[in-house]
C-alpha atoms as a PDB file:
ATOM      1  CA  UNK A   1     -69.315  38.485 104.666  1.00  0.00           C
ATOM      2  CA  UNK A   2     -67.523  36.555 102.334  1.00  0.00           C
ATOM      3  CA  UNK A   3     -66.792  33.434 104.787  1.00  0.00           C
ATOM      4  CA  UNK A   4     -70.146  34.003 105.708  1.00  0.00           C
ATOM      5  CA  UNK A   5     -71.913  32.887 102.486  1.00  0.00           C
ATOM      6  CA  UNK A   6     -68.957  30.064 101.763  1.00  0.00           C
ATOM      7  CA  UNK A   7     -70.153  28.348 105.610  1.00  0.00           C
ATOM      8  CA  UNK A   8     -73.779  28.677 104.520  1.00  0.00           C
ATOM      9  CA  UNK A   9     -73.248  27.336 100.846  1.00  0.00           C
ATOM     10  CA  UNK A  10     -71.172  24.357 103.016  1.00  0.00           C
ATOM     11  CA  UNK A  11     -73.686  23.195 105.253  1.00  0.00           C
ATOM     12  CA  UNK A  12     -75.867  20.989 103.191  1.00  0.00           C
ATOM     13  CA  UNK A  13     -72.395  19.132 102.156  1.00  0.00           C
ATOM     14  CA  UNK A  14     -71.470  19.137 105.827  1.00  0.00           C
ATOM     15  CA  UNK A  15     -75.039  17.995 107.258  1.00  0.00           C
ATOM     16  CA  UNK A  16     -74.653  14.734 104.803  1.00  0.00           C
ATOM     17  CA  UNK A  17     -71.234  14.047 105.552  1.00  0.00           C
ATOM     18  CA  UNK A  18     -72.274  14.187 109.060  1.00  0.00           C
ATOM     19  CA  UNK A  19     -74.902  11.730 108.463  1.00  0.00           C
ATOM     20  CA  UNK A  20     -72.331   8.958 106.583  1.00  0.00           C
ATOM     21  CA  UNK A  21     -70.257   9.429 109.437  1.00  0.00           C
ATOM     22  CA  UNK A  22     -72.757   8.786 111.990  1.00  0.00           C
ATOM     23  CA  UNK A  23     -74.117   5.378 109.994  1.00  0.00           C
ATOM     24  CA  UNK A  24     -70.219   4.843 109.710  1.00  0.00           C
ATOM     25  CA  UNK A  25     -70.134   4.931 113.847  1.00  0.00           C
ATOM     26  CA  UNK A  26     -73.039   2.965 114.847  1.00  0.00           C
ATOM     27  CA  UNK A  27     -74.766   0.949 111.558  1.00  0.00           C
ATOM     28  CA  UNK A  28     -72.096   0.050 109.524  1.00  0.00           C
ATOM     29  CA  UNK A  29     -70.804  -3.387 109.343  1.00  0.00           C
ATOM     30  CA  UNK A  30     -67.274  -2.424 108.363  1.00  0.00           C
ATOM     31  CA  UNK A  31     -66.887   0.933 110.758  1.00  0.00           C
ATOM     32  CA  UNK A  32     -69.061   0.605 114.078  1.00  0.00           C
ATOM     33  CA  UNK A  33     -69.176  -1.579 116.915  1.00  0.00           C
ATOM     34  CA  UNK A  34     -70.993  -3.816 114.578  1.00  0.00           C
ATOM     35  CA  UNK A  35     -68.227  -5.092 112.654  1.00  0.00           C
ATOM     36  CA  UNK A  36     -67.326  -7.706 115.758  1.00  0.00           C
ATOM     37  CA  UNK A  37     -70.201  -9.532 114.292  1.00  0.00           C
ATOM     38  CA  UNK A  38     -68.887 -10.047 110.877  1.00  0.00           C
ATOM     39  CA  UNK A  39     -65.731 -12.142 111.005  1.00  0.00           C
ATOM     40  CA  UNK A  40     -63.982 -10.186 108.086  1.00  0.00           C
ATOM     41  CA  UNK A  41     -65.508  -7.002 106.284  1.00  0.00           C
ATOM     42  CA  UNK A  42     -68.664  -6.995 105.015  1.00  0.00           C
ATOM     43  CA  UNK A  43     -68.544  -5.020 102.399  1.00  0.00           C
ATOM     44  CA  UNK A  44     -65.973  -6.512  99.266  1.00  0.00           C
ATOM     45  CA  UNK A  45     -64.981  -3.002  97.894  1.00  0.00           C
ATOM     46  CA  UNK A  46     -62.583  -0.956  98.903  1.00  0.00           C
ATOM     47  CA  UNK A  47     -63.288   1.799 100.252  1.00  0.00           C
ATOM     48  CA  UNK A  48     -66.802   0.748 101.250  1.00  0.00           C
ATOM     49  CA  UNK A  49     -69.741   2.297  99.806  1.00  0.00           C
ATOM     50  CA  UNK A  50     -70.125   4.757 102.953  1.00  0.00           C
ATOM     51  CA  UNK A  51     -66.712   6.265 102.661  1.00  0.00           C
ATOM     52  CA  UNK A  52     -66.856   6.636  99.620  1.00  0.00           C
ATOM     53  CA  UNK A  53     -69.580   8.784  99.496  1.00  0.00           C
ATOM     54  CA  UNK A  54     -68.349  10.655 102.044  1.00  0.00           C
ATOM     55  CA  UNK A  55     -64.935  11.180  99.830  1.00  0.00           C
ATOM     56  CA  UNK A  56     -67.224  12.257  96.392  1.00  0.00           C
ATOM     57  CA  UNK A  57     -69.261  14.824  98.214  1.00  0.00           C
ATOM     58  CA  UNK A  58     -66.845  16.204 100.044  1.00  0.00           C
ATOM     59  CA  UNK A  59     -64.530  16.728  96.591  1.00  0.00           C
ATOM     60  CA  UNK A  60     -67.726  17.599  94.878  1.00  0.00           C
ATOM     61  CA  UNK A  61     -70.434  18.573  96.422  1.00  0.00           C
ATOM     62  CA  UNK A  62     -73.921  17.153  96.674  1.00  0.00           C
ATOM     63  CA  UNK A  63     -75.470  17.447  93.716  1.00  0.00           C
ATOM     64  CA  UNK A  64     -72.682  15.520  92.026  1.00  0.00           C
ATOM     65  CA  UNK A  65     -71.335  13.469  94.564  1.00  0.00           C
ATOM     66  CA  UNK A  66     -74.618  11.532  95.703  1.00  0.00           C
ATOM     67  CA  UNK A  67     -75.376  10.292  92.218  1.00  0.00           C
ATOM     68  CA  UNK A  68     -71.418   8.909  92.590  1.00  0.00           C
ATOM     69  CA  UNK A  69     -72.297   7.527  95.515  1.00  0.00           C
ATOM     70  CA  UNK A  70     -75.597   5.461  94.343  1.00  0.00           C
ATOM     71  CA  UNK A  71     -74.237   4.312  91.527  1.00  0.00           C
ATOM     72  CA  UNK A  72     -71.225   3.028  93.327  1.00  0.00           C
ATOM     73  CA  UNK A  73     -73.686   1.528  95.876  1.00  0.00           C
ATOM     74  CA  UNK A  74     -75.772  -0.155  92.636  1.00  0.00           C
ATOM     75  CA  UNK A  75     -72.346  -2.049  91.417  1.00  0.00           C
ATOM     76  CA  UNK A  76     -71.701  -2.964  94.718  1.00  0.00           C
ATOM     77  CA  UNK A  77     -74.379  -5.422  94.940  1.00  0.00           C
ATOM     78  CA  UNK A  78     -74.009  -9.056  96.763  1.00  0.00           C
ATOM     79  CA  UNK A  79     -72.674 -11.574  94.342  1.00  0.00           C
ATOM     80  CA  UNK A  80     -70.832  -8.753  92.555  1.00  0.00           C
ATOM     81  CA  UNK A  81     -66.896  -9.306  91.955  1.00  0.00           C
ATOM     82  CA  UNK A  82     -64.357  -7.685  94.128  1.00  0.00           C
ATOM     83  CA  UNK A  83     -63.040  -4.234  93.267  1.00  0.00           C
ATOM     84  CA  UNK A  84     -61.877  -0.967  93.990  1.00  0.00           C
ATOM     85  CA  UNK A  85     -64.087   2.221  93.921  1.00  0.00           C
ATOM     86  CA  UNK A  86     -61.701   5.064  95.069  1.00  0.00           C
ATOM     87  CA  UNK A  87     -61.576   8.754  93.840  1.00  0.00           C
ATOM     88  CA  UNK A  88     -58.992   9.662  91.870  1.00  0.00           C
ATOM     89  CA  UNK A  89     -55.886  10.601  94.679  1.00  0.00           C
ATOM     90  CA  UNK A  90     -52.879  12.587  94.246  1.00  0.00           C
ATOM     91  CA  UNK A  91     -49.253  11.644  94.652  1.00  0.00           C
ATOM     92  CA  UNK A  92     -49.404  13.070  98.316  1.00  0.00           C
ATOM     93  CA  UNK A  93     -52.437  11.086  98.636  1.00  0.00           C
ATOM     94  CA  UNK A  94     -55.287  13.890  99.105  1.00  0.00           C
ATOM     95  CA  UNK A  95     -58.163  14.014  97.149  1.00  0.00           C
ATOM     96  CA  UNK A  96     -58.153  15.965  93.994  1.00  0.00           C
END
């Protein structure tokens, strides 16, 4: 029962992720087949805006990783200087 509930409290989390990762694989001017167009990354920051996201709401959650995830897409604005944007990572290099 108890897996259960935690698979059902996961799927919104999952459904977005799935979503980033799809834009990732066919929109996305630094992931998909797309990126032969653009001679070098199109996106400055590193990671993009996209993965990114993808890392805050997987660490935590929707409700406080989208509002990460706009407001790293509002900095990252054209004209903007170069930077990083990453999650804080541990020594073995996962995700907190």
């Amino acid at each position: 029962m108890y897996l259960f509930l935690k698979s059902l409290v996961s799927l919104p989390r999952k459904a977005v992720c799935g979503l980033i990762k799809l834009y990732q694989h066919t929109l996305s001017l630094d992931h998909g087949p797309l990126r032969k167009l653009v001679r070098v990354g199109a996106c400055r920051y590193y990671p993009t805006c996209s993965q990114y996201g993808y890392e805050a709401i997987m660490k935590y959650g929707i409700f406080r990783g989208v509002p990460m995830t706009v407001g790293a897409s509002c900095v990252a604005i054209p004209g903007a200087k170069e930077g990083s944007t990453r999650l804080n990572k541990t020594e073995s290099g996962k995700i907190c």
